[in-house]
Protein backbone atom coordinates (compact mmCIF):
# COMPACT_ATOMS: atom_id res chain seq x y z
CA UNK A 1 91.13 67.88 -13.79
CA UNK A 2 93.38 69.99 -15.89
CA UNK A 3 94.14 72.00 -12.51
CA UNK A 4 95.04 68.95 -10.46
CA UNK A 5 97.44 67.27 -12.89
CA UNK A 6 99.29 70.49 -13.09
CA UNK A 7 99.37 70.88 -9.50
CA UNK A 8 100.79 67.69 -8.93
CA UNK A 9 103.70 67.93 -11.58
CA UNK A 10 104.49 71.49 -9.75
CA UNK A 11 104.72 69.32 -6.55
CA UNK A 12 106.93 66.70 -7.62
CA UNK A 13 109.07 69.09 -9.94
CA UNK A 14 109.56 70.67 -6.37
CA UNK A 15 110.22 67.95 -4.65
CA UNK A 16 113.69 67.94 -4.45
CA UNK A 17 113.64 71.53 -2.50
CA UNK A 18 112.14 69.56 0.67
CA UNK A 19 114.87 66.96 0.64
CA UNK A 20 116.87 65.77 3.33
CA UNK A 21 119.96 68.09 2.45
CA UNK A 22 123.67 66.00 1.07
CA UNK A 23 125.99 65.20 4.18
CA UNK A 24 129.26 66.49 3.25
CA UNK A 25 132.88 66.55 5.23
CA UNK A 26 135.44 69.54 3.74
CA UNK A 27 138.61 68.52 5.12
CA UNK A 28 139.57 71.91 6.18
CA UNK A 29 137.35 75.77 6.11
CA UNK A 30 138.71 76.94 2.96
CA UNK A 31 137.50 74.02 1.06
CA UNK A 32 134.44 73.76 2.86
CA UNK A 33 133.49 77.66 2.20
CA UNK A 34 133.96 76.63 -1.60
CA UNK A 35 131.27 73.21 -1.57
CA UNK A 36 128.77 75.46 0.34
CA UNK A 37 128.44 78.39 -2.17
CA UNK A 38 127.99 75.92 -4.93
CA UNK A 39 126.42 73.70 -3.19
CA UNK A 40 123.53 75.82 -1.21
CA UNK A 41 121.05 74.84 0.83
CA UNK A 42 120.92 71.61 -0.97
CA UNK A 43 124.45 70.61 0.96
CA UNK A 44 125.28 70.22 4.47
CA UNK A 45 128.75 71.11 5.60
CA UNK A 46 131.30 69.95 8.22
CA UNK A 47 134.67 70.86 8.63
CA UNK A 48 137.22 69.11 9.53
CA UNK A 49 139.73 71.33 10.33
CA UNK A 50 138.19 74.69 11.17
CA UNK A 51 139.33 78.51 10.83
CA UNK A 52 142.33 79.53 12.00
CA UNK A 53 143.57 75.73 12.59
CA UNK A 54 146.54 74.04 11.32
CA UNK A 55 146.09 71.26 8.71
CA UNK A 56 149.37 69.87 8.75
CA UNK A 57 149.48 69.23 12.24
CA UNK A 58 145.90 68.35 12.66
CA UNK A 59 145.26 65.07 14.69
CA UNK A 60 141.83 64.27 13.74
CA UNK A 61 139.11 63.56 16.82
CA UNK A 62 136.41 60.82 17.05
CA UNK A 63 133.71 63.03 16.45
CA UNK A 64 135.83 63.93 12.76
CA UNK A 65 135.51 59.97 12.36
CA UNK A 66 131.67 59.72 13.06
CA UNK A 67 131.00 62.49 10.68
CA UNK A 68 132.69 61.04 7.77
CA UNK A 69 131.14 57.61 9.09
CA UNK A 70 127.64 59.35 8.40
CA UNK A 71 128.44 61.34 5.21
CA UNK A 72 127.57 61.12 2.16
CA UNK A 73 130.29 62.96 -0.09
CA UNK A 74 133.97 63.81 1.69
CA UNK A 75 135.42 66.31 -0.25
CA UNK A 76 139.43 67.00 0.20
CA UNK A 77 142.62 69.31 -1.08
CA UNK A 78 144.99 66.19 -1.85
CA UNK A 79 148.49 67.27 -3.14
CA UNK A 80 149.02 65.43 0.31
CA UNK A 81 147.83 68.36 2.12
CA UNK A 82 145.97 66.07 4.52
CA UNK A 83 148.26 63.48 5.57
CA UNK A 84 145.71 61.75 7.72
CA UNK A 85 142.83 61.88 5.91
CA UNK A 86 143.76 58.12 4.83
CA UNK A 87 144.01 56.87 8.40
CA UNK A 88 140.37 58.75 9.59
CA UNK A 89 138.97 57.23 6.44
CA UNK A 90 139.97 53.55 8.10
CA UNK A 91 138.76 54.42 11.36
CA UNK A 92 135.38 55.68 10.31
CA UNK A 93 134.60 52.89 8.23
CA UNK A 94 133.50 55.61 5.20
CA UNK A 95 133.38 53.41 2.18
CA UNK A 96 133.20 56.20 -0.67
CA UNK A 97 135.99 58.15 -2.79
CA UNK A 98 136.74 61.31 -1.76
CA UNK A 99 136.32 64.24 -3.86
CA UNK A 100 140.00 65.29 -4.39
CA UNK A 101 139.42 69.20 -5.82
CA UNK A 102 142.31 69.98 -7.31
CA UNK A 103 142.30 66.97 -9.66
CA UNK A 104 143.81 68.16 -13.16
CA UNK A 105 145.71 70.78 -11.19
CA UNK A 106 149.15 71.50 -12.91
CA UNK A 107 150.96 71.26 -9.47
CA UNK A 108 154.56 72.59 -8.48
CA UNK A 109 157.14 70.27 -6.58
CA UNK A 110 159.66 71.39 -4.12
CA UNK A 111 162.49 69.93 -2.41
CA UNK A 112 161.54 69.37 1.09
CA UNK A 113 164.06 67.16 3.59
CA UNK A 114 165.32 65.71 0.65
CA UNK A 115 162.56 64.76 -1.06
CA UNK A 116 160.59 66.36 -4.05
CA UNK A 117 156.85 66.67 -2.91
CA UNK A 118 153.88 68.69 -4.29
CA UNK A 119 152.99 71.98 -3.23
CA UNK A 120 149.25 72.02 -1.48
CA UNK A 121 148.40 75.86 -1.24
CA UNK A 122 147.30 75.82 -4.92
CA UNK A 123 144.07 77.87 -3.51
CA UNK A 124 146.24 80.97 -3.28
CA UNK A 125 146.34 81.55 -7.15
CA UNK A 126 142.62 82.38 -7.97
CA UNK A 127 143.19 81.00 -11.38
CA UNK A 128 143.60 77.37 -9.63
CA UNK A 129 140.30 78.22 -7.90
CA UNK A 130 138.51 77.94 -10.47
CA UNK A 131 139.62 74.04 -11.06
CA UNK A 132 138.04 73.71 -7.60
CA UNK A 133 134.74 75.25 -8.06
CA UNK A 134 134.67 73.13 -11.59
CA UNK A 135 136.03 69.78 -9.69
CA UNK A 136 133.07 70.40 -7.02
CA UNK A 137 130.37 70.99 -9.14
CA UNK A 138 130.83 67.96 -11.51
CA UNK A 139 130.63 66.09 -8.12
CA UNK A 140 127.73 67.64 -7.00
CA UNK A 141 125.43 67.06 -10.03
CA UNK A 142 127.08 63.42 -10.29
CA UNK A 143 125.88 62.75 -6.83
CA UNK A 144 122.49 64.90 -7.07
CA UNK A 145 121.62 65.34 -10.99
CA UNK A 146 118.41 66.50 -9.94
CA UNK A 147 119.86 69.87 -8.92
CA UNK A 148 121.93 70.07 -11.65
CA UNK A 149 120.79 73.96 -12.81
CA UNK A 150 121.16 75.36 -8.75
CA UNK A 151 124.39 73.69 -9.18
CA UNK A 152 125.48 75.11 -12.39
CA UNK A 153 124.10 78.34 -11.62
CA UNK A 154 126.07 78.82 -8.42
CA UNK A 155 129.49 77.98 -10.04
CA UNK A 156 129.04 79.87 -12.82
CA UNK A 157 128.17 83.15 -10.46
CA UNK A 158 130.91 81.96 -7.93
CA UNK A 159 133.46 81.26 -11.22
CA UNK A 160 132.78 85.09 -12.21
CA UNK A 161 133.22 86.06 -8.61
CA UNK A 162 136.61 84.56 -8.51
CA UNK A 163 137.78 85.75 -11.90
CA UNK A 164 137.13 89.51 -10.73
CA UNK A 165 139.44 89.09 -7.70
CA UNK A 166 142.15 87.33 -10.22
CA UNK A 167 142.06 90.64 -12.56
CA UNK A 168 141.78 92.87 -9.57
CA UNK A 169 144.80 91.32 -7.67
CA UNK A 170 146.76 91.69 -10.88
CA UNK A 171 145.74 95.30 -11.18
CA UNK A 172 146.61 95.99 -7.68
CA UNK A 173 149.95 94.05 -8.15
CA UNK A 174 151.56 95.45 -11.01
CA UNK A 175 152.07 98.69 -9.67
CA UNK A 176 154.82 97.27 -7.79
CA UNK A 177 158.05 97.14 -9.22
CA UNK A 178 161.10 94.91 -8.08
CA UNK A 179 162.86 94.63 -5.73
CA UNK A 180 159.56 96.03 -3.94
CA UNK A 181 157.90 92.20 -4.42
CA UNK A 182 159.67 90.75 -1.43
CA UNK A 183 157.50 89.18 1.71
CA UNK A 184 158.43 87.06 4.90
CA UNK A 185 155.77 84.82 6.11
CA UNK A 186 155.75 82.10 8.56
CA UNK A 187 155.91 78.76 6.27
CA UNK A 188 156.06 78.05 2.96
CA UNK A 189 152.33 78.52 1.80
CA UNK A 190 152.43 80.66 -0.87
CA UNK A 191 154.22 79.45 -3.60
CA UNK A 192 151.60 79.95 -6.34
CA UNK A 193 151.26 83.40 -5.46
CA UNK A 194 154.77 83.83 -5.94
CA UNK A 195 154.50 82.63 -8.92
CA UNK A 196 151.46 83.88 -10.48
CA UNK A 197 152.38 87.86 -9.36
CA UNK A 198 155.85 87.86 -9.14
CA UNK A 199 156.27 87.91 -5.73
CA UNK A 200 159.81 86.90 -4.11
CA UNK A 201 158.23 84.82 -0.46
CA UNK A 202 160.96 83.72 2.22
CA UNK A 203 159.90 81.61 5.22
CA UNK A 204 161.79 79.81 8.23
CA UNK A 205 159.89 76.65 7.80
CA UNK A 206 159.05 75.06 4.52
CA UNK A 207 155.75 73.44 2.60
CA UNK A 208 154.61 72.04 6.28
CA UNK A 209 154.38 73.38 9.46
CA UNK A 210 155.54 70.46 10.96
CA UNK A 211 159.18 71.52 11.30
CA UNK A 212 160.91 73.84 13.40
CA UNK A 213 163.24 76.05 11.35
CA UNK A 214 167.08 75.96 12.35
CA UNK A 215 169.70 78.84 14.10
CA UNK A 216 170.96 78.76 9.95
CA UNK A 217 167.95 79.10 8.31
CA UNK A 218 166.93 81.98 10.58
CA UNK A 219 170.11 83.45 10.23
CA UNK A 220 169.88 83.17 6.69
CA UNK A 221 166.54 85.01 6.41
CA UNK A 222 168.26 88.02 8.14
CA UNK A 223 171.07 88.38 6.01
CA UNK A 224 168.90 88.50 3.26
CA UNK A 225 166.19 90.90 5.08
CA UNK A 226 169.88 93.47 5.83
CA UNK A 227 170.78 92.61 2.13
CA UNK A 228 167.90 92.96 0.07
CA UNK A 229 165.71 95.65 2.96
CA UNK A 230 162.62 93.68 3.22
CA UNK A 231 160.20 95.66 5.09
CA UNK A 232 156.74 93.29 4.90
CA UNK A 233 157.19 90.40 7.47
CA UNK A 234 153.92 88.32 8.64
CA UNK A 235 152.58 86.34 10.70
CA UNK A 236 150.22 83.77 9.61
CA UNK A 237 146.35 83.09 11.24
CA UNK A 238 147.24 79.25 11.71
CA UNK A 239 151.03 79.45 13.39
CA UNK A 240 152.54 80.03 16.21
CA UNK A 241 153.87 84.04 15.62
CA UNK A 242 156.79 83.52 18.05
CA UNK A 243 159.31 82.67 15.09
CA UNK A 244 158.43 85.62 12.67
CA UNK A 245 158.62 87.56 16.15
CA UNK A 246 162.22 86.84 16.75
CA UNK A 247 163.14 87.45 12.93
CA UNK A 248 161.32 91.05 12.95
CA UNK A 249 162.76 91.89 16.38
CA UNK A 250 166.33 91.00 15.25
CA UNK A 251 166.00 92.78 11.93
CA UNK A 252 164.52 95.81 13.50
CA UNK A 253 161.83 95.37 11.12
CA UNK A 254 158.20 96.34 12.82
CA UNK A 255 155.94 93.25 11.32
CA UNK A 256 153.40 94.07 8.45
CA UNK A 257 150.11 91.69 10.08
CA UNK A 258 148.49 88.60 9.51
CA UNK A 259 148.20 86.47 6.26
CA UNK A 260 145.75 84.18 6.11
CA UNK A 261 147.67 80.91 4.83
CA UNK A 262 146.15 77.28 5.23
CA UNK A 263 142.58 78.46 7.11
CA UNK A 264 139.71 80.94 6.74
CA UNK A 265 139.27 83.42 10.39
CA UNK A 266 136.23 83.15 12.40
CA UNK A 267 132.46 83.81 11.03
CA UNK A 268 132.09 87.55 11.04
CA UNK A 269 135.68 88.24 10.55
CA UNK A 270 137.87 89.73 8.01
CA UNK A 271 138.72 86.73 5.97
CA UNK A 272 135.59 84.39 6.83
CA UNK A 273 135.35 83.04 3.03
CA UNK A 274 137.76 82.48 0.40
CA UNK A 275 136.98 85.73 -1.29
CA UNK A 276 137.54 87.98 1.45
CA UNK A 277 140.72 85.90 2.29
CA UNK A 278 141.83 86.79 -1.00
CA UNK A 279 141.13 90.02 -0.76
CA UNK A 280 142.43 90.68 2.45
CA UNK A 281 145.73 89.02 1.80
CA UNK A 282 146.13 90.89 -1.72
CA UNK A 283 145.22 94.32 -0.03
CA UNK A 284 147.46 93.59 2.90
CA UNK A 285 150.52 92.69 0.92
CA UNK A 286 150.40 95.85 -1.23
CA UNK A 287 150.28 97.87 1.49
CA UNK A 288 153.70 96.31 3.15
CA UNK A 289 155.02 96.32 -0.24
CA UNK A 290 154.55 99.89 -1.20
């Protein structure tokens, strides 16, 4: 008798492993490579806005609307990163909150077309990835306390994970000196980069890719590239490399490869989760910069 009650706590204790998996929309790869290492195989992921795609310019599909129609959780950047997410929440009739992940953030605000907006990237200081693994998890257990420990246990490995590549980026970092810490990229993406290595970024367009840059602009960038000698100029994974083309043509500057700005690349490719797109883009920059 003994046996049998035993065996049936072991069966309902397990229970939760055989359930139906949580429905989740990430509103673009980045974001959804974070929910599914802390969320497992207890988590189902769709993404929006897939590698090597453009957020800011996305213009979402009616399959994106039946997916958030039929999920459970919806899980999004904010810092008005998606500026449709609002209007494909109204079409697909989803009646939840999104997850917003960098909620308690300490943002930055530019000056964009003369108004002061937030900037969205915040993903490329690993420091404000950890907010995001934290902001995920709390909405994972509040959503599916019964998985609590998987939960806890995956950020905790994936917080560690992170906080390597922060004190390996700075490691890697420091042993450039000014005026060494000067990059051209393709929009204005990595501001908290700048900030949290000391890195001096110049791009054509600003915050959003939604812009073409003007003749002054562009000639602006190329005084400062003759000025200053600027020799790492990239293209990024999600934009059009025509612009950053014409820039490292004029210059006579040969360009310095991709960064990979708003999106993750392709499974099986060099930057196919959020670690390796740090990585990459860390080890890439030093390189141009030395």
């Amino acid at each position: 008798m003994r046996f049998v009650f035993l065996t049936l706590i072991s069966l309902f204790s397990s229970a939760s492993l055989f359930a139906e998996p949580i429905k989740v929309v990430a509103s673009f790869s980045i974001l959804g490579d974070m929910v599914k290492t802390i969320g497992g195989e207890q988590v189902e992921v769709t993404t929006i806005v897939g590698p090597n795609q453009d957020t800011h310019v996305y213009e979402p599909r009616p399959q994106d609307a039946i997916n958030m129609a039929n999920a459970d959780m919806v899980f999004i950047n904010g810092l008005g990163f998606e500026g449709w997410i609002e209007r494909l929440a109204e079409a697909s009739g989803f009646k939840g909150k999104p997850v917003v992940a960098t909620s308690g953030l300490r943002s930055f605000e530019m000056e964009e077309k003369g108004k002061v907006i937030d900037d969205p990237h915040a993903w490329h200081n690993p420091d404000n990835a950890l907010i995001y693994v934290k902001n995920i998890k709390k909405a994972l257990i509040a959503h599916d306390p019964e998985n609590k420990e998987l939960y806890e246990k995956r950020a905790l490995d994936y917080l560690h994970q992170i906080k390597d590549i922060s004190t390996w980026a700075r490691k890697e970092l420091s042993q450039l000196k000014p005026p060494l810490k000067k990059v051209i990229t393709a929009h204005d993406a990595f501001g908290y980069m700048a900030r949290a290595y000391n890195i001096d970024f110049m791009a054509p367009v600003g915050l959003s890719t939604e812009s073409e840059p003007s003749a002054k602009t562009i000639a602006n960038i190329l005084k400062q590239i003759r000025n200053t000698g600027v020799r790492a100029i990239f293209i990024e994974n999600i934009s059009n490399p025509r612009v950053i083309q014409q820039i490292s043509k004029e210059a006579g500057v040969q360009g310095s490869g991709v960064l990979y700005s708003d999106a993750l690349s392709e499974p099986g490719t060099v930057a196919d989760t959020y670690l390796k797109l740090m990585r990459h883009n860390i080890s890439t920059l030093v390189k141009a910069m030395q």
